[in-house]
C-alpha atoms as a PDB file:
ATOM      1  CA  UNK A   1       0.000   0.000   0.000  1.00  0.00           C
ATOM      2  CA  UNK A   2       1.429   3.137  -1.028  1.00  0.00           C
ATOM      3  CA  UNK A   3       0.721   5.700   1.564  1.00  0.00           C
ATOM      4  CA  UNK A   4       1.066   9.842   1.390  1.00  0.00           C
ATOM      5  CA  UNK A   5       1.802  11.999   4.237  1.00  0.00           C
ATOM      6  CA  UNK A   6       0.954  15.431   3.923  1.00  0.00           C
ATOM      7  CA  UNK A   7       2.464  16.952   6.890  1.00  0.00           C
ATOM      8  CA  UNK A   8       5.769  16.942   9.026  1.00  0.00           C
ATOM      9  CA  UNK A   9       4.757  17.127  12.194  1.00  0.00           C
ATOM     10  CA  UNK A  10       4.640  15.090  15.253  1.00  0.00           C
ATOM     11  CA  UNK A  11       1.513  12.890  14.139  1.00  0.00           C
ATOM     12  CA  UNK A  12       3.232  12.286  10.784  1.00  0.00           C
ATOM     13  CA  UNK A  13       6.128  11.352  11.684  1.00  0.00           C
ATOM     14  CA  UNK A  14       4.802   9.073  14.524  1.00  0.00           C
ATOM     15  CA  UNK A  15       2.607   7.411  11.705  1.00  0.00           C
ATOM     16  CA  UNK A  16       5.375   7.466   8.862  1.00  0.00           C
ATOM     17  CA  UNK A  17       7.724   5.809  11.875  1.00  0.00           C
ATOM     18  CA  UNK A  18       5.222   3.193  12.549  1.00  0.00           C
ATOM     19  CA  UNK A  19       4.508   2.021   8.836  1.00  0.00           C
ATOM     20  CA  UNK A  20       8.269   1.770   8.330  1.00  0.00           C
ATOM     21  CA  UNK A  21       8.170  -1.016  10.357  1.00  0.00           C
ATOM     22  CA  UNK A  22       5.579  -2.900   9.118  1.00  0.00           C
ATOM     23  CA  UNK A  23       5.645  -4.983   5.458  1.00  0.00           C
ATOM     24  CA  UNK A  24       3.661  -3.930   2.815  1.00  0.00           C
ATOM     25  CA  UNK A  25       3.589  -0.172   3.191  1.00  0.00           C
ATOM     26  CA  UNK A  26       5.399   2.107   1.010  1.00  0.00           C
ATOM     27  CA  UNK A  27       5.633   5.368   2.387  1.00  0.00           C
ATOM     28  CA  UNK A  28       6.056   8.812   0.872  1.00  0.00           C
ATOM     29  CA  UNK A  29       6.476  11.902   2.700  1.00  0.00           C
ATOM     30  CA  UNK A  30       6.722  13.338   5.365  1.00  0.00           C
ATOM     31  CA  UNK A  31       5.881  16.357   3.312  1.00  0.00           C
ATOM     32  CA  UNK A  32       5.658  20.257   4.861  1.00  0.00           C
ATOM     33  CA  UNK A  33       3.435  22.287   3.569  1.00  0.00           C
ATOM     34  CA  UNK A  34       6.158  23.535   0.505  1.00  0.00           C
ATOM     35  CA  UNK A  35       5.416  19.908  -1.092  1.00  0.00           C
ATOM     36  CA  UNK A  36       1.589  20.307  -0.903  1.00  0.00           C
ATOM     37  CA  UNK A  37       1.153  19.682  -4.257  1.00  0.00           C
ATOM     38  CA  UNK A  38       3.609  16.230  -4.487  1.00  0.00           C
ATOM     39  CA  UNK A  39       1.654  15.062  -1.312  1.00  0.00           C
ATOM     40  CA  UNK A  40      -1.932  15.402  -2.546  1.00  0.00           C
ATOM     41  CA  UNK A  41      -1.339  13.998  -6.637  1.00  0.00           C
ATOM     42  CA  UNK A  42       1.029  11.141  -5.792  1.00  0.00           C
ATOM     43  CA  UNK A  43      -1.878   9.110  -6.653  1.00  0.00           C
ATOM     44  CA  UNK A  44      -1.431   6.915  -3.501  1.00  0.00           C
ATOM     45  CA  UNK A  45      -3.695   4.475  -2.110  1.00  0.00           C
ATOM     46  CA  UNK A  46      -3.968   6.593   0.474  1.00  0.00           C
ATOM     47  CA  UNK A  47      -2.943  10.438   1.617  1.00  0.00           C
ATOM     48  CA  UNK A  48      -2.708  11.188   4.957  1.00  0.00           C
ATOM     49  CA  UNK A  49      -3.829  14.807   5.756  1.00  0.00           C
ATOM     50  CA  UNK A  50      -2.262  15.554   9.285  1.00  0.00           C
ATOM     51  CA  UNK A  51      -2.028  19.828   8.535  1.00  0.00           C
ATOM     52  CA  UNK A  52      -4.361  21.163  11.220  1.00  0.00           C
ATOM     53  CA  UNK A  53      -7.916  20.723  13.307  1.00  0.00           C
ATOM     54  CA  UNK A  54     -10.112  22.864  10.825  1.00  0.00           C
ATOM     55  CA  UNK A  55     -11.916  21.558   8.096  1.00  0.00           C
ATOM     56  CA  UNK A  56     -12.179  24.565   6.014  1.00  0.00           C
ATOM     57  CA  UNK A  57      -8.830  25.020   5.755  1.00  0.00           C
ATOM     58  CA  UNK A  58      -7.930  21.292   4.535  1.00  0.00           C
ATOM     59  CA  UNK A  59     -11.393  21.381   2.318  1.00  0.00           C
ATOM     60  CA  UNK A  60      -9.073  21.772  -1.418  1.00  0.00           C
ATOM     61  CA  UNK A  61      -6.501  19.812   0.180  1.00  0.00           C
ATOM     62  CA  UNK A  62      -9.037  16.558   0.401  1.00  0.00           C
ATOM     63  CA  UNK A  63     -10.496  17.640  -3.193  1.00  0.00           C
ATOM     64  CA  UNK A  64      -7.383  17.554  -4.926  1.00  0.00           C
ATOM     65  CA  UNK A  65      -5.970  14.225  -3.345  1.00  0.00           C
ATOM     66  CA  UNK A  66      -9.910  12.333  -4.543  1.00  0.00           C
ATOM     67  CA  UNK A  67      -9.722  13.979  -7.649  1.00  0.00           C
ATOM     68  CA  UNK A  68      -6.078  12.194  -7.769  1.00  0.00           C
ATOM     69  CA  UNK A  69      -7.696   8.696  -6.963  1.00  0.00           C
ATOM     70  CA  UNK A  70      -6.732   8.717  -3.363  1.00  0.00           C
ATOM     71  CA  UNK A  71      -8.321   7.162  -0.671  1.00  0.00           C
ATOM     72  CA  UNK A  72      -8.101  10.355   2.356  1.00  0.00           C
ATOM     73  CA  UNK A  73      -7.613  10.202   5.914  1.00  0.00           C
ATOM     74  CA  UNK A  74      -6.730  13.252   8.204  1.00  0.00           C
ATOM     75  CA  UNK A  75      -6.481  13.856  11.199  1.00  0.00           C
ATOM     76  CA  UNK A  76      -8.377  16.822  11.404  1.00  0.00           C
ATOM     77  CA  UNK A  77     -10.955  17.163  13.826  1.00  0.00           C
ATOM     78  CA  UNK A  78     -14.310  18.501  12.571  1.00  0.00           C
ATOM     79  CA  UNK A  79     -13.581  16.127   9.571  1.00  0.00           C
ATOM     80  CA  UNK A  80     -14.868  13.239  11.870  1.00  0.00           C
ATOM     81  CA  UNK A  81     -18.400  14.284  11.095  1.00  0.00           C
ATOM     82  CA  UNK A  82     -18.250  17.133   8.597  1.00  0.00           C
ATOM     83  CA  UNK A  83     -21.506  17.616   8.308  1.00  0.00           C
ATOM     84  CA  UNK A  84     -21.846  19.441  11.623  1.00  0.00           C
ATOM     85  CA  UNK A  85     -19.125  21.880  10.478  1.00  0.00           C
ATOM     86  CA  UNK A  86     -20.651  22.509   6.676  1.00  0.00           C
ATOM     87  CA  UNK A  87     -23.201  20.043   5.497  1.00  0.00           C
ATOM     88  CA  UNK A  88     -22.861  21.650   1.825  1.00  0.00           C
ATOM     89  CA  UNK A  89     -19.129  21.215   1.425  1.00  0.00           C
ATOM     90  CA  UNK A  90     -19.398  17.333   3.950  1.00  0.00           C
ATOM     91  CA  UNK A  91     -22.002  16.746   0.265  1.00  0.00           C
ATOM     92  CA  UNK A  92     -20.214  17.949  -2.228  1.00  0.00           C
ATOM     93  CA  UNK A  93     -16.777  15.837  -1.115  1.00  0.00           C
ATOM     94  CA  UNK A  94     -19.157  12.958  -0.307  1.00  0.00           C
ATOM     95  CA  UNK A  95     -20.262  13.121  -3.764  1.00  0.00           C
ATOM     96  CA  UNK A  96     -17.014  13.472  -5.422  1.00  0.00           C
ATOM     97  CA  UNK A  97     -15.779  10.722  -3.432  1.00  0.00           C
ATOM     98  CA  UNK A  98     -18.242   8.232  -4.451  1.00  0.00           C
ATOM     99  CA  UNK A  99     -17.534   9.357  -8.072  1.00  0.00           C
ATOM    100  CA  UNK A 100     -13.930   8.804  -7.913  1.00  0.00           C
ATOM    101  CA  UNK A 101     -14.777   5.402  -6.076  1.00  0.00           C
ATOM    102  CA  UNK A 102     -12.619   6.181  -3.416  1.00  0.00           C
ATOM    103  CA  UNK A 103     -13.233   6.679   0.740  1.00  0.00           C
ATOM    104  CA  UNK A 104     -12.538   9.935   2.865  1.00  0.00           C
ATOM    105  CA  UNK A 105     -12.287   9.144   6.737  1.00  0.00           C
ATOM    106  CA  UNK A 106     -11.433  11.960   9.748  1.00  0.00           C
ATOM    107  CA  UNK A 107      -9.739   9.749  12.573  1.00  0.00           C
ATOM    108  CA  UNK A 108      -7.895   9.864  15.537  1.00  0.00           C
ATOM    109  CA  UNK A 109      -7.844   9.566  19.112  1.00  0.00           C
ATOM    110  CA  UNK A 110     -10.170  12.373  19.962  1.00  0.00           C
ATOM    111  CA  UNK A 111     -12.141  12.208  18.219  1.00  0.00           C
ATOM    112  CA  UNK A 112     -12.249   9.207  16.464  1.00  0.00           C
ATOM    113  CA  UNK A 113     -11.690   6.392  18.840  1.00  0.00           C
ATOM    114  CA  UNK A 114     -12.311   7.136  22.940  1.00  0.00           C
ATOM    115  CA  UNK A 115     -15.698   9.597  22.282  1.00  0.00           C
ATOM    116  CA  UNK A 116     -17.366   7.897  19.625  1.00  0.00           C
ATOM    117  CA  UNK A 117     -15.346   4.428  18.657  1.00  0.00           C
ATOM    118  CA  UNK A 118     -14.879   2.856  21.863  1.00  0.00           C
ATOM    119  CA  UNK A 119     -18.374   4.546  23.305  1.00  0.00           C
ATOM    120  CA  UNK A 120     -20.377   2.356  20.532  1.00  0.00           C
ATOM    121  CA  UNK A 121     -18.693  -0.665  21.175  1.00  0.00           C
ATOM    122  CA  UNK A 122     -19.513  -0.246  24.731  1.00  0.00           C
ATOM    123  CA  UNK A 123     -23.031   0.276  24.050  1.00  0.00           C
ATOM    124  CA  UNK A 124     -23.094  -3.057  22.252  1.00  0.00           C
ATOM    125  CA  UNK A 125     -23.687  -4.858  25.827  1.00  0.00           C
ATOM    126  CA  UNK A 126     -26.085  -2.447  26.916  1.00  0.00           C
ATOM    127  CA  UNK A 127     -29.605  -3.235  25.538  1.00  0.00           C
ATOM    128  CA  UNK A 128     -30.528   0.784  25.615  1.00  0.00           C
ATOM    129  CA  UNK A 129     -29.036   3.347  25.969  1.00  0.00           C
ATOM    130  CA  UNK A 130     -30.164   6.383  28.111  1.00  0.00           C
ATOM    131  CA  UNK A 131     -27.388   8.257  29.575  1.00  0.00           C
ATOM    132  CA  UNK A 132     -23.307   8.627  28.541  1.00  0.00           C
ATOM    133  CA  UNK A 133     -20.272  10.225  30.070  1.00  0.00           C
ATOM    134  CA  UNK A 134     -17.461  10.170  29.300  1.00  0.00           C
ATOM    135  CA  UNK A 135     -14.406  11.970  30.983  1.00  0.00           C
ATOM    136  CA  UNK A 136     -10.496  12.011  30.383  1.00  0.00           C
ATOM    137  CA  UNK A 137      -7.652  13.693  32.250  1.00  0.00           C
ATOM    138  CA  UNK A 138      -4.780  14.414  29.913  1.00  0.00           C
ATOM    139  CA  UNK A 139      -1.227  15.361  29.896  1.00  0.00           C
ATOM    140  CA  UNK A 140      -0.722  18.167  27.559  1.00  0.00           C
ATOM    141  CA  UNK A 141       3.054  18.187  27.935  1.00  0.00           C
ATOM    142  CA  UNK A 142       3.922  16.692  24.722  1.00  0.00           C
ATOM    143  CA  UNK A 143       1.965  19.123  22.601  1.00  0.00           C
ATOM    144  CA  UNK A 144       3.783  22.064  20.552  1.00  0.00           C
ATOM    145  CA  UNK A 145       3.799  25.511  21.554  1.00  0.00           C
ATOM    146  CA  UNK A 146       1.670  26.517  18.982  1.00  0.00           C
ATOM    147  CA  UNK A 147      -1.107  23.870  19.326  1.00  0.00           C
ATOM    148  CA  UNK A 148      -0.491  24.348  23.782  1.00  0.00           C
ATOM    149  CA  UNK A 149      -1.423  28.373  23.008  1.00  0.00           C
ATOM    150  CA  UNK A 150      -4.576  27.436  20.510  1.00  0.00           C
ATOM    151  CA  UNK A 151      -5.848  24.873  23.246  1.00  0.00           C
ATOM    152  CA  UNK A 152      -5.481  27.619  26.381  1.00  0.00           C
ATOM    153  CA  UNK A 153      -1.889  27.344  27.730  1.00  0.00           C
ATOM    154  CA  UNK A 154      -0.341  30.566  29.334  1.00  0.00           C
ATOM    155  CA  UNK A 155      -3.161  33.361  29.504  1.00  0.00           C
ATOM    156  CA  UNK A 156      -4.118  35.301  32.345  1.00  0.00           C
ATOM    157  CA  UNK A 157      -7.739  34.588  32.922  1.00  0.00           C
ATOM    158  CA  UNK A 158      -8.926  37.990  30.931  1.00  0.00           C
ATOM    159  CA  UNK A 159      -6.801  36.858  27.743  1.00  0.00           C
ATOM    160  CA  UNK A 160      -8.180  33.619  28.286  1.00  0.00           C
ATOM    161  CA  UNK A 161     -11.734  34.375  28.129  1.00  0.00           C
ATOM    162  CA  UNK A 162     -11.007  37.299  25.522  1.00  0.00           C
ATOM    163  CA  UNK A 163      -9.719  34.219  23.180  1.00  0.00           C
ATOM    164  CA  UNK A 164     -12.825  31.672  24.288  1.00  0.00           C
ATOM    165  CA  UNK A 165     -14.496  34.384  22.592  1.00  0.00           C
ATOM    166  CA  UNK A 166     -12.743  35.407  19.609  1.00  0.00           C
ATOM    167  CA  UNK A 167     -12.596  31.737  19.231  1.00  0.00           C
ATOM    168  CA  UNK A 168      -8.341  31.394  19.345  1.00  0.00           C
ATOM    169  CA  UNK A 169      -8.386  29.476  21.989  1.00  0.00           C
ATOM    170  CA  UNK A 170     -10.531  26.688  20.904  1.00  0.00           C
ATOM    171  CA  UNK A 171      -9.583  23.455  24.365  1.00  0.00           C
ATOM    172  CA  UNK A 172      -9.976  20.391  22.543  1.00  0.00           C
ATOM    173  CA  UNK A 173     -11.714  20.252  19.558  1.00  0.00           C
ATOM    174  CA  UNK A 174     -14.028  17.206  18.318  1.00  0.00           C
ATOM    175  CA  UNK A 175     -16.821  16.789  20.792  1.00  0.00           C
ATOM    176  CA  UNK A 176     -20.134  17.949  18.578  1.00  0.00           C
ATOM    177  CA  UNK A 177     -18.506  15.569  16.112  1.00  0.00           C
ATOM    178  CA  UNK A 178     -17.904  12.747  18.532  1.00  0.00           C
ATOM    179  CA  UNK A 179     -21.199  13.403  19.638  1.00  0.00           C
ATOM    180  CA  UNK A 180     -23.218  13.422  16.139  1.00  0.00           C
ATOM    181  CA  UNK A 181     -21.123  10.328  15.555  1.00  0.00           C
ATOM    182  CA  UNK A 182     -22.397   8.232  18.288  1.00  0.00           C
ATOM    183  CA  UNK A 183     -26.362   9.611  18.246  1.00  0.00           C
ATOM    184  CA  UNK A 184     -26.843   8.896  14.393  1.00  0.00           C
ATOM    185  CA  UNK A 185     -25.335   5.518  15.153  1.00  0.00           C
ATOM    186  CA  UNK A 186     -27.727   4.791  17.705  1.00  0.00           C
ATOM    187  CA  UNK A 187     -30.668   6.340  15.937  1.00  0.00           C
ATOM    188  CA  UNK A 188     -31.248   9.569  18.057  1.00  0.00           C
ATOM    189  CA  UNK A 189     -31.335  12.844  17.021  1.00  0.00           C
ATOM    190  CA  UNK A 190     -29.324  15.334  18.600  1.00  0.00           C
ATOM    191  CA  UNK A 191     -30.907  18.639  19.487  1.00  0.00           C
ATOM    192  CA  UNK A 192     -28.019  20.853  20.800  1.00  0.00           C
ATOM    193  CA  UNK A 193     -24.484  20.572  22.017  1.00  0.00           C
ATOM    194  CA  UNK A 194     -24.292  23.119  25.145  1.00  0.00           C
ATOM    195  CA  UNK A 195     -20.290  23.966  25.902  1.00  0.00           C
ATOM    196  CA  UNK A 196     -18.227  25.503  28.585  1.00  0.00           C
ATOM    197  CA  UNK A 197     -14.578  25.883  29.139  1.00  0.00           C
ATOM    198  CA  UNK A 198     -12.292  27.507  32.091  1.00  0.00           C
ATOM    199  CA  UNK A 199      -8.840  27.658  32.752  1.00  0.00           C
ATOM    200  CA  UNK A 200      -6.701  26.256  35.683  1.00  0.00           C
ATOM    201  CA  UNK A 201      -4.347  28.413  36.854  1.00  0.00           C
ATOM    202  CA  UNK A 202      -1.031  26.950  37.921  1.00  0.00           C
ATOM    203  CA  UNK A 203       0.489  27.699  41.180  1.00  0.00           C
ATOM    204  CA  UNK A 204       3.985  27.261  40.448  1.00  0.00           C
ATOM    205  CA  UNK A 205       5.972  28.696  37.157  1.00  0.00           C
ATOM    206  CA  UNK A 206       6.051  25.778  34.530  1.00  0.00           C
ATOM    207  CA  UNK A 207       9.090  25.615  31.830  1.00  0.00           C
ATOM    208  CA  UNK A 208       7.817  24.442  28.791  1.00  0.00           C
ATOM    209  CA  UNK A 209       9.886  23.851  25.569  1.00  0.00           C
ATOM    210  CA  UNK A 210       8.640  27.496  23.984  1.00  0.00           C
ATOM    211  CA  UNK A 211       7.603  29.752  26.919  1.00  0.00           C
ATOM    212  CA  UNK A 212       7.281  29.523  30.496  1.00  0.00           C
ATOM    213  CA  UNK A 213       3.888  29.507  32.471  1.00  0.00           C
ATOM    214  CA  UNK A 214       3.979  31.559  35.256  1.00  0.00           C
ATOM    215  CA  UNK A 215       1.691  31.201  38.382  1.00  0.00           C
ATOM    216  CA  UNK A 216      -1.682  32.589  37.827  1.00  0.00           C
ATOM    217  CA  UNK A 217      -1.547  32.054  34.146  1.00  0.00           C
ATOM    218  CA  UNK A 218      -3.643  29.035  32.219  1.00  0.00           C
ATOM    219  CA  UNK A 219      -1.751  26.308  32.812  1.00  0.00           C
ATOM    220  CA  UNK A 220      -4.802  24.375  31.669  1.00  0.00           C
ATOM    221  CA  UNK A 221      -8.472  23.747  30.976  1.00  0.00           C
ATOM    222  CA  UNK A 222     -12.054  22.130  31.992  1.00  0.00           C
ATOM    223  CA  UNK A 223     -13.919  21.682  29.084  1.00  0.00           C
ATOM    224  CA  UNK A 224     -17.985  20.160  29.608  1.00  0.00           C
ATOM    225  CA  UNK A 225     -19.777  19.558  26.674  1.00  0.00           C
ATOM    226  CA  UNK A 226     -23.199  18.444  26.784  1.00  0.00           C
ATOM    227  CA  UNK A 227     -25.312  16.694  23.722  1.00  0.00           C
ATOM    228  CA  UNK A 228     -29.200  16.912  24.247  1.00  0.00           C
ATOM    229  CA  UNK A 229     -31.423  14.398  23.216  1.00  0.00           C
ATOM    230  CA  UNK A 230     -35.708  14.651  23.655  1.00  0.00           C
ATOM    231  CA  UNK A 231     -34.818  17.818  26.157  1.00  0.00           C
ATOM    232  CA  UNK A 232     -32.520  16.546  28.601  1.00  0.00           C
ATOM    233  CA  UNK A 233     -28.915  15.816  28.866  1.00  0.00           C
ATOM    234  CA  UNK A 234     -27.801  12.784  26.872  1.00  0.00           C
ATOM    235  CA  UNK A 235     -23.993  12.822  26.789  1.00  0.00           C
ATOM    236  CA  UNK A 236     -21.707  14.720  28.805  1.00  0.00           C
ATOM    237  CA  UNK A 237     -18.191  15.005  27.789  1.00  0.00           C
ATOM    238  CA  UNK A 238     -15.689  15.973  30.035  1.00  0.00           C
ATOM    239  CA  UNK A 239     -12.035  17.015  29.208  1.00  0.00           C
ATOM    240  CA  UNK A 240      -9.096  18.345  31.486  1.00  0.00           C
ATOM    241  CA  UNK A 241      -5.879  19.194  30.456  1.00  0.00           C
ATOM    242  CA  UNK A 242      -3.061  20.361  31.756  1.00  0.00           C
ATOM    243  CA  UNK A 243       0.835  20.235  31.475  1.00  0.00           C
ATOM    244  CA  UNK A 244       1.550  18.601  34.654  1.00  0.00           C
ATOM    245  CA  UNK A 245      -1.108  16.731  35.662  1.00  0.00           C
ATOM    246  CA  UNK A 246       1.275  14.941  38.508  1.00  0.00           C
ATOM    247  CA  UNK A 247       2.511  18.184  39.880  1.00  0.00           C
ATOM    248  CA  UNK A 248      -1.529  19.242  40.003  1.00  0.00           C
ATOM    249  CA  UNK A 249      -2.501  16.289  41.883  1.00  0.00           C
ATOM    250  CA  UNK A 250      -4.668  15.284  38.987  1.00  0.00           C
ATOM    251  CA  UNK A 251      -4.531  11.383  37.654  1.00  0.00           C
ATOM    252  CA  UNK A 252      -4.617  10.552  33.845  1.00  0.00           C
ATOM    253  CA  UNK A 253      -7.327   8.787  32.673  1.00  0.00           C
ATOM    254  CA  UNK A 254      -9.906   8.079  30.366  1.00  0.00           C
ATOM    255  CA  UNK A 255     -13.348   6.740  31.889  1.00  0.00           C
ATOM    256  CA  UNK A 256     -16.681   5.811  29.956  1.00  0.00           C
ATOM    257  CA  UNK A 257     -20.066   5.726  31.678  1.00  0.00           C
ATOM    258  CA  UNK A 258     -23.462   4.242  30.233  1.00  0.00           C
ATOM    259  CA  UNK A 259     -26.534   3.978  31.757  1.00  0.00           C
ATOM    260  CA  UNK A 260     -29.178   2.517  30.098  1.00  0.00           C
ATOM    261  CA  UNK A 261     -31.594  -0.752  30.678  1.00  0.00           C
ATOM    262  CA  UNK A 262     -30.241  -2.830  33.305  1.00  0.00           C
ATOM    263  CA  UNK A 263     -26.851  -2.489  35.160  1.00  0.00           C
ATOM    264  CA  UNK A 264     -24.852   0.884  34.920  1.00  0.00           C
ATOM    265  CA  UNK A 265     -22.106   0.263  32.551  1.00  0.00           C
ATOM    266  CA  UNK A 266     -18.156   1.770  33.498  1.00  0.00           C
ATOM    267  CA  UNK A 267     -15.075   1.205  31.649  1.00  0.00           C
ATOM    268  CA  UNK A 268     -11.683   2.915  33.290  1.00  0.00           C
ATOM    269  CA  UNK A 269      -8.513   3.112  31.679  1.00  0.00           C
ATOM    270  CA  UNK A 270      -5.498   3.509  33.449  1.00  0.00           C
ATOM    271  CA  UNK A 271      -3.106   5.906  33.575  1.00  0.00           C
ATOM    272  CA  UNK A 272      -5.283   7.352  29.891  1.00  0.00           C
ATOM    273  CA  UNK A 273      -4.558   6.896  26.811  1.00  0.00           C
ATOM    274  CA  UNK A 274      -0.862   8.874  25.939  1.00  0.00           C
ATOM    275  CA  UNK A 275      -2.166  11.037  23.224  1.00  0.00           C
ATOM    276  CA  UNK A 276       1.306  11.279  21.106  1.00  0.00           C
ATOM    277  CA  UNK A 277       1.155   7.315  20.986  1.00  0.00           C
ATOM    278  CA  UNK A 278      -2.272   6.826  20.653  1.00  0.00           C
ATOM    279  CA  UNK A 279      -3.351   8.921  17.594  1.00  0.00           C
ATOM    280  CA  UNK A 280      -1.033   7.432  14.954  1.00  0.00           C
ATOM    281  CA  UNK A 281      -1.583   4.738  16.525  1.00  0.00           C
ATOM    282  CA  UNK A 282      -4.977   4.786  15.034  1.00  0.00           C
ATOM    283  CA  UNK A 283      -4.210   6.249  12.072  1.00  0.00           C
ATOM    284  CA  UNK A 284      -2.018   3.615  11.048  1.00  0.00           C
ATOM    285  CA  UNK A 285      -4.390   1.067  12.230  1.00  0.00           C
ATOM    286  CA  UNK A 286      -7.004   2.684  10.017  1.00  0.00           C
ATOM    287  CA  UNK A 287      -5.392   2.525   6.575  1.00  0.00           C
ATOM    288  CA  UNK A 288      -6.367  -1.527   5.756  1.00  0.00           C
ATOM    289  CA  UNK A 289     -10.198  -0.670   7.037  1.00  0.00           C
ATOM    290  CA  UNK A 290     -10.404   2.523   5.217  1.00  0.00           C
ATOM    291  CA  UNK A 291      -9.196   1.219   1.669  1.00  0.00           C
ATOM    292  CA  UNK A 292     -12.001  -1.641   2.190  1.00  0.00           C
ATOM    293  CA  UNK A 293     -14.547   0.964   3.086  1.00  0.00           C
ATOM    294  CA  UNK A 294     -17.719   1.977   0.818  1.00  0.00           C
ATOM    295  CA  UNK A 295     -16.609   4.773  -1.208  1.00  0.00           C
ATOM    296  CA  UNK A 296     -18.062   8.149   0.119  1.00  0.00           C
ATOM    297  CA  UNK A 297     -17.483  10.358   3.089  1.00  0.00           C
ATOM    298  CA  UNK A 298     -17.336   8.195   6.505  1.00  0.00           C
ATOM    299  CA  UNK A 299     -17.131   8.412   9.665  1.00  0.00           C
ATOM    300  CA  UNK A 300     -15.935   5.459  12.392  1.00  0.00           C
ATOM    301  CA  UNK A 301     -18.924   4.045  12.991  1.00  0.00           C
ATOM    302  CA  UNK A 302     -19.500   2.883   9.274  1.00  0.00           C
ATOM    303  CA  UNK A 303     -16.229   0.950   9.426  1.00  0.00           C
ATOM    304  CA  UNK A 304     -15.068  -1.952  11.630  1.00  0.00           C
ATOM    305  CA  UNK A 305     -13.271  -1.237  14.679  1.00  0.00           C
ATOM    306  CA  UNK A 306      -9.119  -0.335  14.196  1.00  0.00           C
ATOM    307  CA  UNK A 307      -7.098  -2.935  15.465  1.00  0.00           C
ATOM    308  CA  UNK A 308      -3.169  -3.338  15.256  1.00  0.00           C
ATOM    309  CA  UNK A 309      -1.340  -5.211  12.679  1.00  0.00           C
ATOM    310  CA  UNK A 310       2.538  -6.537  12.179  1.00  0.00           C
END
């Protein structure tokens, strides 16, 4: 399988590292943004798009790799369910997909695996379901300084809610999408996704690798997201982050909750899944499933569940 990777940074190179390692993969790339064009008309199976969070600005990059005959997966956030971000543009790719007889995916690890992927395969012992949570604690350590100042990291609390506002600081992004995800898989129809996000301030000065967070600046976030089905509350995602979770006296983790018909349903994992190992980790895990997939814009739930191979 001949595999693309449009962009250099951590996530692919992780992936690129991973696939070197395993037979049958020829890889191409990493490619920066100066080799756009090489990246997206190599004609490869498949083209990795791992470039940024937003689907608007990776929208010509995923036309011009289908229109090449690839096969797209990217790591972009609101790509997981585009039609919650721009239900014209999620068509019109969906469309040109099918055409070209070729699949688009938007994967990872959040979303694309703990909020929506590993939620429905919960739900498969649970006979109904009326209630999810889901929460994760998360070391944001490993993140760059550019993606650490887009989530929240190193604001005084007015700067921080000035940029909640203005929208550049986003927290994590993916939970509508997880959301929309796991309620058209189940049937449901979601109403309205309430949010809310507030900083933690750190009490001692943090040294990062491109600035230094000083005490009473954002040295992380709560993030609550809730998804409402028939009027009430129907899943509540919860996400804290924070560069030193250990020196906070917070515990990593990733914890699903269903409630439903019969016995209350909780799944813990211990210490949390390490985000720098766990999203190409899936992404390279997805690359078999998504060249097998229908042809068309899709999202996890129409495809079986990732799984690692040698």
């Amino acid at each position: 399988m001949r595999v693309s990777i449009y962009g250099a940074g951590g996530v692919g190179r992780a992936v690129a590292a991973i696939l070197a390692r395993r037979r049958g993969y020829d890889v191409l790339g990493p490619f920066s943004r100066a080799e756009r064009e090489v990246a997206l008309r190599s004609g490869a199976d498949v083209v990795l798009i791992a470039t940024t969070s937003f689907l608007g600005e990776i929208a010509e990059d995923l036309r011009e790799a289908v229109e090449a005959g690839s096969n797209v997966i990217t790591t972009a956030e609101e790509a997981a369910f585009p039609w919650h971000f721009d239900e014209q543009l999620a068509s019109e790719l969906d469309t040109l997909a099918r055409a070209r007889k070729v699949t688009i995916l938007g994967a990872g690890l959040n979303p694309g695996f703990v909020f929506d992927a590993l939620v429905l395969t919960a739900s498969g012992v649970v006979a109904t379901v009326d209630a999810i949570r889901v929460e994760r604690v998360v070391d944001l350590s490993g993140f760059s300084t550019a993606i650490l100042r887009r989530l929240g990291i190193g604001f005084g609390p007015a700067d921080f809610a000035a940029g909640v506002a203005a929208g550049t600081i986003t927290g994590h992004i993916g939970f509508p999408q997880s959301m929309r995800i796991v309620a058209r898989a189940l049937r449901l129809e979601l109403e309205r996704v309430e949010r809310h996000i507030e900083p933690i301030e750190a009490e001692a000065e943090h040294r990062l690798a491109g600035f230094i967070v000083r005490p009473g600046e954002s040295a992380g976030f709560r993030q609550r997201y809730v998804g409402v089905v028939g009027g009430r509350p129907w899943f509540e995602a919860l996400f804290l982050g924070h560069v030193d979770p250990e020196g906070a006296g917070l515990r990593t983790r990733d914890e699903i909750s269903i409630t439903g018909d019969g016995p209350p349903l909780r799944l813990a994992v211990e210490p949390g899944i390490n985000p720098q190992a766990g999203a190409p980790s899936v992404i390279a895990n997805s690359l078999e499933r998504l060249v097998a997939a229908e042809p068309g814009w899709r999202t996890v739930a129409d495809l079986p569940p990732a799984h690692s191979t040698a």
